[in-house]
PDB file of N, CA and C in Angstrom:
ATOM      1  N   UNK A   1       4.406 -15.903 -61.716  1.00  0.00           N
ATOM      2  CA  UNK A   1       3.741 -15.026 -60.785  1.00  0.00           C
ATOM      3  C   UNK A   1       3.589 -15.694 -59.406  1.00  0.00           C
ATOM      4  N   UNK A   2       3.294 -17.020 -59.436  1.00  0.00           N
ATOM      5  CA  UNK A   2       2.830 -17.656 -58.027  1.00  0.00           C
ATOM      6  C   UNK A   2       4.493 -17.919 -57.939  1.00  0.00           C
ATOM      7  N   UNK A   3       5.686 -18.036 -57.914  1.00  0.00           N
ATOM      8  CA  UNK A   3       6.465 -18.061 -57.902  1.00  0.00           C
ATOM      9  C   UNK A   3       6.885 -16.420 -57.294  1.00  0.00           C
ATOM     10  N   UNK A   4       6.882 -15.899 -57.489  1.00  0.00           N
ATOM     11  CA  UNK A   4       7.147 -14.648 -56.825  1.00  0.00           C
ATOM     12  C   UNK A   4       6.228 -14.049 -55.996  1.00  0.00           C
ATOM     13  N   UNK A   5       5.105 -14.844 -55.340  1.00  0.00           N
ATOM     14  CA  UNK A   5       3.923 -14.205 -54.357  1.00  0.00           C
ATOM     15  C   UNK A   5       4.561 -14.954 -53.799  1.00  0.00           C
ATOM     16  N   UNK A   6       4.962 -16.686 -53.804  1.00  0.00           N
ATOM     17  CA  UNK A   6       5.734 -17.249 -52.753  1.00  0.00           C
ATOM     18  C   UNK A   6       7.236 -16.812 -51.559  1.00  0.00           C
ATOM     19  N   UNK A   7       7.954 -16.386 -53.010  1.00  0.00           N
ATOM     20  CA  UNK A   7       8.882 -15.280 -52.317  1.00  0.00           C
ATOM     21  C   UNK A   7       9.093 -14.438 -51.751  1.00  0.00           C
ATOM     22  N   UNK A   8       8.036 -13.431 -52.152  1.00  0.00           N
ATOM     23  CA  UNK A   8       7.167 -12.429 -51.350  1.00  0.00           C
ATOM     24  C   UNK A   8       6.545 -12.507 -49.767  1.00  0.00           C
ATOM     25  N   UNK A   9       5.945 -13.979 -49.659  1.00  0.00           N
ATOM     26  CA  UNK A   9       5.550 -14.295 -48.386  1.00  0.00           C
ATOM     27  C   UNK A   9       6.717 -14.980 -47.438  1.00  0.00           C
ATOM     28  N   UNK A  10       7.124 -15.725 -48.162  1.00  0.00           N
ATOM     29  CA  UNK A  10       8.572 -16.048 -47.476  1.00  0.00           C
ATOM     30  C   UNK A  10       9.497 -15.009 -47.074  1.00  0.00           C
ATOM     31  N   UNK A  11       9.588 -14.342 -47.556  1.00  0.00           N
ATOM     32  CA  UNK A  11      10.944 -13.365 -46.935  1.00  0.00           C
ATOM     33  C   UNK A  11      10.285 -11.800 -45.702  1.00  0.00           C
ATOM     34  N   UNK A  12       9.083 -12.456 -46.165  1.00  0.00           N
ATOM     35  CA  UNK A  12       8.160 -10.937 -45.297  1.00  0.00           C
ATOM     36  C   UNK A  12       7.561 -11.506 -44.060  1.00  0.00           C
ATOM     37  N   UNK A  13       7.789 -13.204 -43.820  1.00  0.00           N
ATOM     38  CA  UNK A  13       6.981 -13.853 -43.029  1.00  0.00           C
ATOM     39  C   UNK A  13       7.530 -13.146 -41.590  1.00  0.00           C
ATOM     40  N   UNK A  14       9.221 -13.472 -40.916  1.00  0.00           N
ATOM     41  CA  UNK A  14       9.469 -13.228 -40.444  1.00  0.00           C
ATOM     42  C   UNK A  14       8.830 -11.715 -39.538  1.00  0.00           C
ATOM     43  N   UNK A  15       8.985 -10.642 -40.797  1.00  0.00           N
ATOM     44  CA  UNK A  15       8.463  -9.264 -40.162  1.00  0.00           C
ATOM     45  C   UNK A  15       7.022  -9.404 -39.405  1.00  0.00           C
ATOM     46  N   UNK A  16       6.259 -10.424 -40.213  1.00  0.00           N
ATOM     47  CA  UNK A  16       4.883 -10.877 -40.006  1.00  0.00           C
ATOM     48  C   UNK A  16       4.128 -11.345 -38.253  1.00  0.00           C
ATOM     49  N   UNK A  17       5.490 -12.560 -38.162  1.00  0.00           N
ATOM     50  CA  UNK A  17       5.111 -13.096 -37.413  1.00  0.00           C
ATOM     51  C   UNK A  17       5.471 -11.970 -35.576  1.00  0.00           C
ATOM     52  N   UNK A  18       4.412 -12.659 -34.667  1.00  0.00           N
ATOM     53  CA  UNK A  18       4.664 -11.486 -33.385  1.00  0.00           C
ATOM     54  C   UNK A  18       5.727 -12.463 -32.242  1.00  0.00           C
ATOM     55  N   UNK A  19       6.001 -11.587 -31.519  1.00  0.00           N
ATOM     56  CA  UNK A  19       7.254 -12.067 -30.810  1.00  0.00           C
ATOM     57  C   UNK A  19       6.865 -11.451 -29.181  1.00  0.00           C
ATOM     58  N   UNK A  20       6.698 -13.269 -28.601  1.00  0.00           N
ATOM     59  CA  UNK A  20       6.642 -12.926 -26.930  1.00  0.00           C
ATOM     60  C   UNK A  20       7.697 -12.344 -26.201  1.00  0.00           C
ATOM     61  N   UNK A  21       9.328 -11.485 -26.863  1.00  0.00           N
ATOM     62  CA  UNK A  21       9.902 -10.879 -26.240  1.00  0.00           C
ATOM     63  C   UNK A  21       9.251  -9.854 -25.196  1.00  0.00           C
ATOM     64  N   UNK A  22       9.548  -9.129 -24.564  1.00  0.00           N
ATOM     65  CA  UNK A  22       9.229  -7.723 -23.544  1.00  0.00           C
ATOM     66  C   UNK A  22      10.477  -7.368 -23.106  1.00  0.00           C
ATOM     67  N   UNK A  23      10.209  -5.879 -23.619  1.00  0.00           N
ATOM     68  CA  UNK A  23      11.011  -5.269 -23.013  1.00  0.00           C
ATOM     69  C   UNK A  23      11.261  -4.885 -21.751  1.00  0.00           C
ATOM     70  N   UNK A  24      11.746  -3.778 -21.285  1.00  0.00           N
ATOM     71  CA  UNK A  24      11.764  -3.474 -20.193  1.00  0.00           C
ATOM     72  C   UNK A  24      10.930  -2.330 -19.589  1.00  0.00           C
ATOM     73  N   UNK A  25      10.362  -1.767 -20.732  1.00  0.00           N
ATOM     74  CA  UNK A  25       9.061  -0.813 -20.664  1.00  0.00           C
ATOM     75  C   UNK A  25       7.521  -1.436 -20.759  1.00  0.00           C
ATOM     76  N   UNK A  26       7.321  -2.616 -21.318  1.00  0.00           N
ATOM     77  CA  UNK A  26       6.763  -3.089 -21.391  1.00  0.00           C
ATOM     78  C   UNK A  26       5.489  -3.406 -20.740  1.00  0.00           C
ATOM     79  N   UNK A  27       4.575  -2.782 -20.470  1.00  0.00           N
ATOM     80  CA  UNK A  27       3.444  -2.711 -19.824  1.00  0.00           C
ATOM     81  C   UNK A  27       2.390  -3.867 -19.556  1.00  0.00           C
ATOM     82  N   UNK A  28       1.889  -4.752 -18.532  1.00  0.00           N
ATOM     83  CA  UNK A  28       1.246  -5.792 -18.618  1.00  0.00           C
ATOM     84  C   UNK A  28      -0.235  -5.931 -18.935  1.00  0.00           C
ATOM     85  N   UNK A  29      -0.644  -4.179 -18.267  1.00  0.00           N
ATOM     86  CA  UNK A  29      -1.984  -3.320 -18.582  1.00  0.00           C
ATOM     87  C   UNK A  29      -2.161  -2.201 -18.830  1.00  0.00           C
ATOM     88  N   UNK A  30      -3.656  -1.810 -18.749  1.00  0.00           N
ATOM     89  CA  UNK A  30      -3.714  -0.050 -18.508  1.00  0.00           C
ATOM     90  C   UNK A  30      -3.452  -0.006 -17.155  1.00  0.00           C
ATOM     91  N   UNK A  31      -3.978  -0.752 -16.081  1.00  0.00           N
ATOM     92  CA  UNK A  31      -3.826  -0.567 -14.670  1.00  0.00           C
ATOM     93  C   UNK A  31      -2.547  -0.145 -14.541  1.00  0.00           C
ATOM     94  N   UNK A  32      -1.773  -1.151 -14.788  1.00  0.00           N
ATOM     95  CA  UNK A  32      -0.348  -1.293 -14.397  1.00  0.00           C
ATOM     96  C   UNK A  32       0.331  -0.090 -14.797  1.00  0.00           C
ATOM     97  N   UNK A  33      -0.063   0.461 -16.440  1.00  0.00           N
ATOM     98  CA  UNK A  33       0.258   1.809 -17.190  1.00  0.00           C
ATOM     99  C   UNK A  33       0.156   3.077 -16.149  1.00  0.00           C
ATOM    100  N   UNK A  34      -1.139   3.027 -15.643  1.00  0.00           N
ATOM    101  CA  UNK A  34      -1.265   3.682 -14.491  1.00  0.00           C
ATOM    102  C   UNK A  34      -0.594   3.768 -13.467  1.00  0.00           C
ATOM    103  N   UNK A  35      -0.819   3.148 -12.679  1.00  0.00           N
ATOM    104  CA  UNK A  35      -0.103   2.477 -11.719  1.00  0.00           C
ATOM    105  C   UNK A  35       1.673   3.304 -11.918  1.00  0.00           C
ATOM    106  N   UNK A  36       2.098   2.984 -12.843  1.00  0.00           N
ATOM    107  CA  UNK A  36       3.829   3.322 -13.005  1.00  0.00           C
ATOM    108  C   UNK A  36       3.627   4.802 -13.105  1.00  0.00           C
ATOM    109  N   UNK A  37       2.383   5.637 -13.899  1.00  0.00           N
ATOM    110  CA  UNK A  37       2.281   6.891 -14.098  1.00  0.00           C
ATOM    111  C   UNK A  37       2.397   7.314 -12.688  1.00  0.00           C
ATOM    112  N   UNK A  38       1.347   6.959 -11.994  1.00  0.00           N
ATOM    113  CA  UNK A  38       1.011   7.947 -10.749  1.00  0.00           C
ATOM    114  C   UNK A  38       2.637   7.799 -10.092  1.00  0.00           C
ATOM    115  N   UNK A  39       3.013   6.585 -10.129  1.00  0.00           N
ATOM    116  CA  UNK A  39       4.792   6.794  -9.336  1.00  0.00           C
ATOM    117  C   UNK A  39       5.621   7.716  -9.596  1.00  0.00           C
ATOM    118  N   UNK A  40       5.414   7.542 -11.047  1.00  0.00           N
ATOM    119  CA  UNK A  40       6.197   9.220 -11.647  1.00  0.00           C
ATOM    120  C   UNK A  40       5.775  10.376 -11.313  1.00  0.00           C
ATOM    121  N   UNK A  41       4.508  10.817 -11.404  1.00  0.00           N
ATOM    122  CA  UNK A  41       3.725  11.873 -10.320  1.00  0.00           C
ATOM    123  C   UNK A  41       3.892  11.779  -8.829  1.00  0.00           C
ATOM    124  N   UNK A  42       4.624  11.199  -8.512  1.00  0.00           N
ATOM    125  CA  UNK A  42       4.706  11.034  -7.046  1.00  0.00           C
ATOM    126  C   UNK A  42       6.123  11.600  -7.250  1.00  0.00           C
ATOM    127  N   UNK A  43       7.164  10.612  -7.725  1.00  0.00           N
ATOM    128  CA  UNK A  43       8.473  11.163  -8.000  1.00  0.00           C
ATOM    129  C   UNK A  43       8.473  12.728  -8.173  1.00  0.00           C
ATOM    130  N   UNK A  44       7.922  13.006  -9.482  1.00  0.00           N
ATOM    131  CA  UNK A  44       7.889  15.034  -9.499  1.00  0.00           C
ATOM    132  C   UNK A  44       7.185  15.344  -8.762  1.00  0.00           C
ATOM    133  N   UNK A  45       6.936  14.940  -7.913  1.00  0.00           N
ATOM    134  CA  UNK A  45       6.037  15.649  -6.763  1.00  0.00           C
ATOM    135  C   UNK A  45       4.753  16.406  -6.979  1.00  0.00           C
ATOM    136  N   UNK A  46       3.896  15.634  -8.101  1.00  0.00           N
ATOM    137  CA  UNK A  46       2.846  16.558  -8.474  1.00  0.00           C
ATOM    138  C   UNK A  46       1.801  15.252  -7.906  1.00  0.00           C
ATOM    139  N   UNK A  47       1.699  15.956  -7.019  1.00  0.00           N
ATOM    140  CA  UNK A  47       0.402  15.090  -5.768  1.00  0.00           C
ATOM    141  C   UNK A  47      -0.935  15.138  -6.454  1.00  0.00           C
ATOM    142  N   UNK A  48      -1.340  16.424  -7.162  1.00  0.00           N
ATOM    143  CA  UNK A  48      -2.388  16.508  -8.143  1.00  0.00           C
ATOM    144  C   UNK A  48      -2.679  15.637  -8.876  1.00  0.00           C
ATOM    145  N   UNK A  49      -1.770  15.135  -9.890  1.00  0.00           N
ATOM    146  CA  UNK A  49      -1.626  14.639 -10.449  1.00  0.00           C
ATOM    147  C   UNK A  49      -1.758  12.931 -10.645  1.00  0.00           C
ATOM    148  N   UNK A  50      -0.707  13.161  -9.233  1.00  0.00           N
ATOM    149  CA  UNK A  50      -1.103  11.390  -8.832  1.00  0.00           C
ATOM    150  C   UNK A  50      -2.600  10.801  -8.864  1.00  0.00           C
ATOM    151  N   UNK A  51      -2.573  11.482  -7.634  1.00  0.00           N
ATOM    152  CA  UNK A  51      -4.475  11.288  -6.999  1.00  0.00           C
ATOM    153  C   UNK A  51      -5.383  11.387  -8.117  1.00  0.00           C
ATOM    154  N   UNK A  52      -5.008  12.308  -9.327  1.00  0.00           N
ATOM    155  CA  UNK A  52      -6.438  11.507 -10.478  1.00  0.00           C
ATOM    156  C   UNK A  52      -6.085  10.814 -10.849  1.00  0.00           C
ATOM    157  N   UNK A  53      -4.816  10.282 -11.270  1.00  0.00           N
ATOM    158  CA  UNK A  53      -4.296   9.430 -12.359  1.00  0.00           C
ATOM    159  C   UNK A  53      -5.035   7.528 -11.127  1.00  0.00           C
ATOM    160  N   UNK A  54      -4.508   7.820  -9.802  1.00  0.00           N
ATOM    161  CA  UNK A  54      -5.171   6.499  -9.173  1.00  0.00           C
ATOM    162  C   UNK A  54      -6.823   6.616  -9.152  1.00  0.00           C
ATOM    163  N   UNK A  55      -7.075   7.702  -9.037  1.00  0.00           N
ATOM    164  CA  UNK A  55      -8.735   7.873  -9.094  1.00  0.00           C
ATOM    165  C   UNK A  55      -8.877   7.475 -10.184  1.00  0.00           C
ATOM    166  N   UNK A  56      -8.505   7.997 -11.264  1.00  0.00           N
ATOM    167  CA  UNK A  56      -8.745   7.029 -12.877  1.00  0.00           C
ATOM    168  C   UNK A  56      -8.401   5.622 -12.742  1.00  0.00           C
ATOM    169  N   UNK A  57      -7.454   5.307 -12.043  1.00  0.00           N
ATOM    170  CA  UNK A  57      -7.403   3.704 -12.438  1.00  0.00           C
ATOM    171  C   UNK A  57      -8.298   2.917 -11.346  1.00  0.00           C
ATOM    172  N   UNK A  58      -8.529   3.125 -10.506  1.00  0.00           N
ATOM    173  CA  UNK A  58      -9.386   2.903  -9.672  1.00  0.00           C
ATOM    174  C   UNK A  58     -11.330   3.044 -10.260  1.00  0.00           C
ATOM    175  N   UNK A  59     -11.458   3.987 -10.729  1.00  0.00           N
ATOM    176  CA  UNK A  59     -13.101   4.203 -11.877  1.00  0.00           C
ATOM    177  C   UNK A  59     -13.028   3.357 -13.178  1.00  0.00           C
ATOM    178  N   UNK A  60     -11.763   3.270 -13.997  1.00  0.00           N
ATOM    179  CA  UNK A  60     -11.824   2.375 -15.373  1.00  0.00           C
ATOM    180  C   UNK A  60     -11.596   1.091 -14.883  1.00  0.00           C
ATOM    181  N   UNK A  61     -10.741   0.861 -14.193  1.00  0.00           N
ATOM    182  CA  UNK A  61     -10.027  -0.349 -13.507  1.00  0.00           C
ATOM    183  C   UNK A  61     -10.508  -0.880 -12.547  1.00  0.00           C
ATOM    184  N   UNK A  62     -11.522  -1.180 -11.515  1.00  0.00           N
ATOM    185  CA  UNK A  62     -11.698  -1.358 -10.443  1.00  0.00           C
ATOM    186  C   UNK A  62     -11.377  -3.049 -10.103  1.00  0.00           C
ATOM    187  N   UNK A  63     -11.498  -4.270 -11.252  1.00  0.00           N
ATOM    188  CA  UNK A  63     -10.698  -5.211 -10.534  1.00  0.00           C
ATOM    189  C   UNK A  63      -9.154  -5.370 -10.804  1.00  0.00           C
ATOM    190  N   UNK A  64      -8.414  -4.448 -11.204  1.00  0.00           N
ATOM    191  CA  UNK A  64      -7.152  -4.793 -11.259  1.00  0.00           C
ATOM    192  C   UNK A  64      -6.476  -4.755 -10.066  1.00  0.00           C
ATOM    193  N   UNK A  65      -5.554  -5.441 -10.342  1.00  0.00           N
ATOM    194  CA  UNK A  65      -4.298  -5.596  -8.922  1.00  0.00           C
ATOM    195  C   UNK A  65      -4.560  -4.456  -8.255  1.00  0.00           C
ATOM    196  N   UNK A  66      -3.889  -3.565  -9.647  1.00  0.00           N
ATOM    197  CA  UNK A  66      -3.536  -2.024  -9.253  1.00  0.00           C
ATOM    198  C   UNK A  66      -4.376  -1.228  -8.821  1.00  0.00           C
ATOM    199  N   UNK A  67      -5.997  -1.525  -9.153  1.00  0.00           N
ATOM    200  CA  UNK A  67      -6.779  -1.032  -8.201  1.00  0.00           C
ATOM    201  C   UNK A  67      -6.407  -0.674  -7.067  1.00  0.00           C
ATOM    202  N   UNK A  68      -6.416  -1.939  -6.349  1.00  0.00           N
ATOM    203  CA  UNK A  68      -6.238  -2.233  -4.744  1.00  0.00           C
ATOM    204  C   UNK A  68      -4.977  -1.508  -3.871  1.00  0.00           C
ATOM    205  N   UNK A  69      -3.950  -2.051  -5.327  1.00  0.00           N
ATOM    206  CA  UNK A  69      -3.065  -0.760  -4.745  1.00  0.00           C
ATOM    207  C   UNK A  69      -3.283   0.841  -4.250  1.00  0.00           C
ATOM    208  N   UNK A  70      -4.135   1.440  -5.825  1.00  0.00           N
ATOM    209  CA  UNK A  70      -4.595   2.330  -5.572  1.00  0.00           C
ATOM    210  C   UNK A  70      -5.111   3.186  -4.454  1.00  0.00           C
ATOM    211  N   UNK A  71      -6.245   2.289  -4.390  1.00  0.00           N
ATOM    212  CA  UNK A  71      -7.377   2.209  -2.843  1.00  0.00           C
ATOM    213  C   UNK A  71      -6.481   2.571  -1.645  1.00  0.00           C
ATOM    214  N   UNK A  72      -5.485   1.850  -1.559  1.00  0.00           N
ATOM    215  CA  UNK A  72      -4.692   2.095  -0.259  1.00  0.00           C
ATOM    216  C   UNK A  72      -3.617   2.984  -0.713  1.00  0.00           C
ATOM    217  N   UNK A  73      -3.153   3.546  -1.564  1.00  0.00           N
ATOM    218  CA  UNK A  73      -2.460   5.181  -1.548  1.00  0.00           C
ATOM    219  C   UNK A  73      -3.122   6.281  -1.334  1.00  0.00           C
ATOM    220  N   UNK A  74      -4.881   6.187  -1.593  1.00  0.00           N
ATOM    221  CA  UNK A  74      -5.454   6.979  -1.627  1.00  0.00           C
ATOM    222  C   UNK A  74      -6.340   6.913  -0.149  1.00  0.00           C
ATOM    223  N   UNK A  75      -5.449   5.765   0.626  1.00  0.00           N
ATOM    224  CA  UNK A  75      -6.673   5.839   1.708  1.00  0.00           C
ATOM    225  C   UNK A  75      -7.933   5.531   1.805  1.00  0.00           C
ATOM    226  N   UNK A  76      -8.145   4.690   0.928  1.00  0.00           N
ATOM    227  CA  UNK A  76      -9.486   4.143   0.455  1.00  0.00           C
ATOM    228  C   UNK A  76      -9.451   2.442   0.374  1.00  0.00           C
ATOM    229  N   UNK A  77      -8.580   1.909   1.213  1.00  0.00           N
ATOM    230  CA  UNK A  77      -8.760   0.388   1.496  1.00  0.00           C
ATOM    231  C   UNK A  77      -9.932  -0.212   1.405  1.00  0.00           C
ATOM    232  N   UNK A  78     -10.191  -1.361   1.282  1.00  0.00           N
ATOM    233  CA  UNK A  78     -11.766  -2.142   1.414  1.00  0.00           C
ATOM    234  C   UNK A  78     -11.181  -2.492   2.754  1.00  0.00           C
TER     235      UNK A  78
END
């Protein structure tokens, strides 16, 4: 039996273990998640859309990078 829980962990370790790869979708935050959203709302041209999505990251987020970015798409620089 302990002979086959060993095997068991051995061959499943691999799936187990996590991997610092990233892709190319790969998100660093929610900010940042944001951040790429509102671009796409900018791209389809849904201006609505943008402006809450930075108003949201700007209210959940307020020290991220992307904040600051925010702030100044929205005209709201410090």
């Amino acid at each position: 039996m302990r002979a086959l829980a060993l095997a068991l962990g051995l061959a499943l370790a691999p799936l187990q273990c996590g991997t610092s790869a990233r892709g190319p979708d790969f998100e660093d935050s929610p900010g940042q998640a944001l951040w790429e959203l509102s671009e796409r709302f900018e791209s389809e041209g849904d201006e609505a859309a943008r402006r809450r999505t930075l108003e949201h990251l700007i209210e959940r987020y307020p020290s991220s990078r992307f904040a600051e970015r925010a702030r100044v798409a929205l005209g709201q620089a410090r």
